[in-house]
Every structure is written in C-alpha cells, then in structure tokens.
Protein backbone atom coordinates (compact mmCIF):
# COMPACT_ATOMS: atom_id res chain seq x y z
CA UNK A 1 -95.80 -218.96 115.05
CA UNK A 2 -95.12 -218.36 111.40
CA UNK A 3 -97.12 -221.65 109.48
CA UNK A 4 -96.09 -223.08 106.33
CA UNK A 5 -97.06 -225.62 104.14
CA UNK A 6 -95.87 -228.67 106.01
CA UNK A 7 -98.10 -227.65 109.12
CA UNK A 8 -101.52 -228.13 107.26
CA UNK A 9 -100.23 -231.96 106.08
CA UNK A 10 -101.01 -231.16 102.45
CA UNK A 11 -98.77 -232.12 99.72
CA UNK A 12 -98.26 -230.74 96.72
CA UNK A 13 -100.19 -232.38 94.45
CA UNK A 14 -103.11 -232.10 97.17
CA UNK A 15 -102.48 -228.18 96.44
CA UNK A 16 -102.51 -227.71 92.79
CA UNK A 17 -105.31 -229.97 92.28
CA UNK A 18 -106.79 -227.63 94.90
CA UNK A 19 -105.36 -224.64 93.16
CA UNK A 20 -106.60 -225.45 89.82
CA UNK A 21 -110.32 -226.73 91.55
CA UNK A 22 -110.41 -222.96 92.95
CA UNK A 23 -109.40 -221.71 89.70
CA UNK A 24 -111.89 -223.96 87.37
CA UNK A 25 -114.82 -222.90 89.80
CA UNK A 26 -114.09 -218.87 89.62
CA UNK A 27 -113.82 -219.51 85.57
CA UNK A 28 -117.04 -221.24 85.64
CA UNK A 29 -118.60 -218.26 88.10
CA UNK A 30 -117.17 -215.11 86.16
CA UNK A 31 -120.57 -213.69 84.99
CA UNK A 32 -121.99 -213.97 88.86
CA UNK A 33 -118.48 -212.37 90.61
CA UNK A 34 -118.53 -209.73 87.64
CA UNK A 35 -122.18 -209.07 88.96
CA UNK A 36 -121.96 -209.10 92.54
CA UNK A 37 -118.40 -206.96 92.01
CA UNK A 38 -120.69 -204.33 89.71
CA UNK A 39 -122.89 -203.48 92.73
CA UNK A 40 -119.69 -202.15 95.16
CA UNK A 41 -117.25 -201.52 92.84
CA UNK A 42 -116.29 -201.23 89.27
CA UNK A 43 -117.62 -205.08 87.97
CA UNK A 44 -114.58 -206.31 86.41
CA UNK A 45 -113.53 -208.73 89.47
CA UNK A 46 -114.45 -211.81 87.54
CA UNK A 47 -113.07 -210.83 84.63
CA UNK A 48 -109.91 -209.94 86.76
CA UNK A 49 -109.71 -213.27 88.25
CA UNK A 50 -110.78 -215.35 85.53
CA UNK A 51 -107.98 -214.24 83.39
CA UNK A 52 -105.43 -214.48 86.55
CA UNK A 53 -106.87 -218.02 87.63
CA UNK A 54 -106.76 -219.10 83.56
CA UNK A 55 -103.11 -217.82 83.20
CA UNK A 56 -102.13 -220.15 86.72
CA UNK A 57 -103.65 -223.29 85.23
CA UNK A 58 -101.84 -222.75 81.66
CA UNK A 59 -98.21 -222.13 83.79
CA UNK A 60 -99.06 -224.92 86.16
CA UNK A 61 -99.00 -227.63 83.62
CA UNK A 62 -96.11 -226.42 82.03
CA UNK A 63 -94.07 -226.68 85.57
CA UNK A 64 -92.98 -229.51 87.88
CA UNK A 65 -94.42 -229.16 91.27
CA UNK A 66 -91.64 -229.08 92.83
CA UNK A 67 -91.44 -225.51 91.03
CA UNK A 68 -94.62 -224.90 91.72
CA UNK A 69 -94.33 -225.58 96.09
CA UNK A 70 -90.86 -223.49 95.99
CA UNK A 71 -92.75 -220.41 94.42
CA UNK A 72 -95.72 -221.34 96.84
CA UNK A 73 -93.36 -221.15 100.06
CA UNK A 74 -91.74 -217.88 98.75
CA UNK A 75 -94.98 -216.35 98.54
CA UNK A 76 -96.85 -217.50 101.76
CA UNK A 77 -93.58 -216.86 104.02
CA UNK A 78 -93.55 -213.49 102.64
C-alpha cells in the first residue's frame, strides 16, 4: 500500500518545521558528518548536505506551503 502524507496525520506546517529542524541540526553538525564521512569515503558529506539543507531553508521561506506539500507529494509518490 503506497503511503502518503495524509497517512502519518502530519500537516504541513508540522513538516517544514520538521524539515527545517532536520536541516538546522545537520548545519550545526557539518564538521562531525564531514569527519565521520572522511573515514569511508571522500569527507565532503557535511559539506554536501549543509549547503543542500541551507539552500531548502532559504527556498522554504520564500514559498507558501501549500507549494511546498505539492512538491513534497510529487517527490515521495515518485
């Protein structure tokens, strides 16, 4: 059974804050993933998502959330 959004009883607001909590705590940790990432592979995974996770916030407050849960339920039914 294919889930989407409206099975797990979270709105949309309850997702960006969410979103942008995720996003604010791999910001905060991008010297440890960078670290942990530079003993299997090639240590720029905190740099990587750090810059991906800062670019989401900035386009996030610049959008409605309505926006924001259409481009959500493209990408999870995908």
């Amino acid at each position: 059974m294919e889930k989407s959004i409206q099975t797990t009883g979270l709105n949309a607001t309850q997702v960006k804050d969410m979103f942008l909590y995720v996003g604010e705590k791999v910001q905060e940790n991008k010297p440890f993933l960078t670290k942990i990432d530079s003993a299997i592979g090639d240590g720029d995974h905190g740099i990587g998502m750090s810059v991906g996770f800062k670019k989401a916030e900035e386009n996030l407050g610049k959008k409605s959330l309505r926006i924001f849960m259409m481009y959500l339920k493209q990408s999870v039914c995908q």
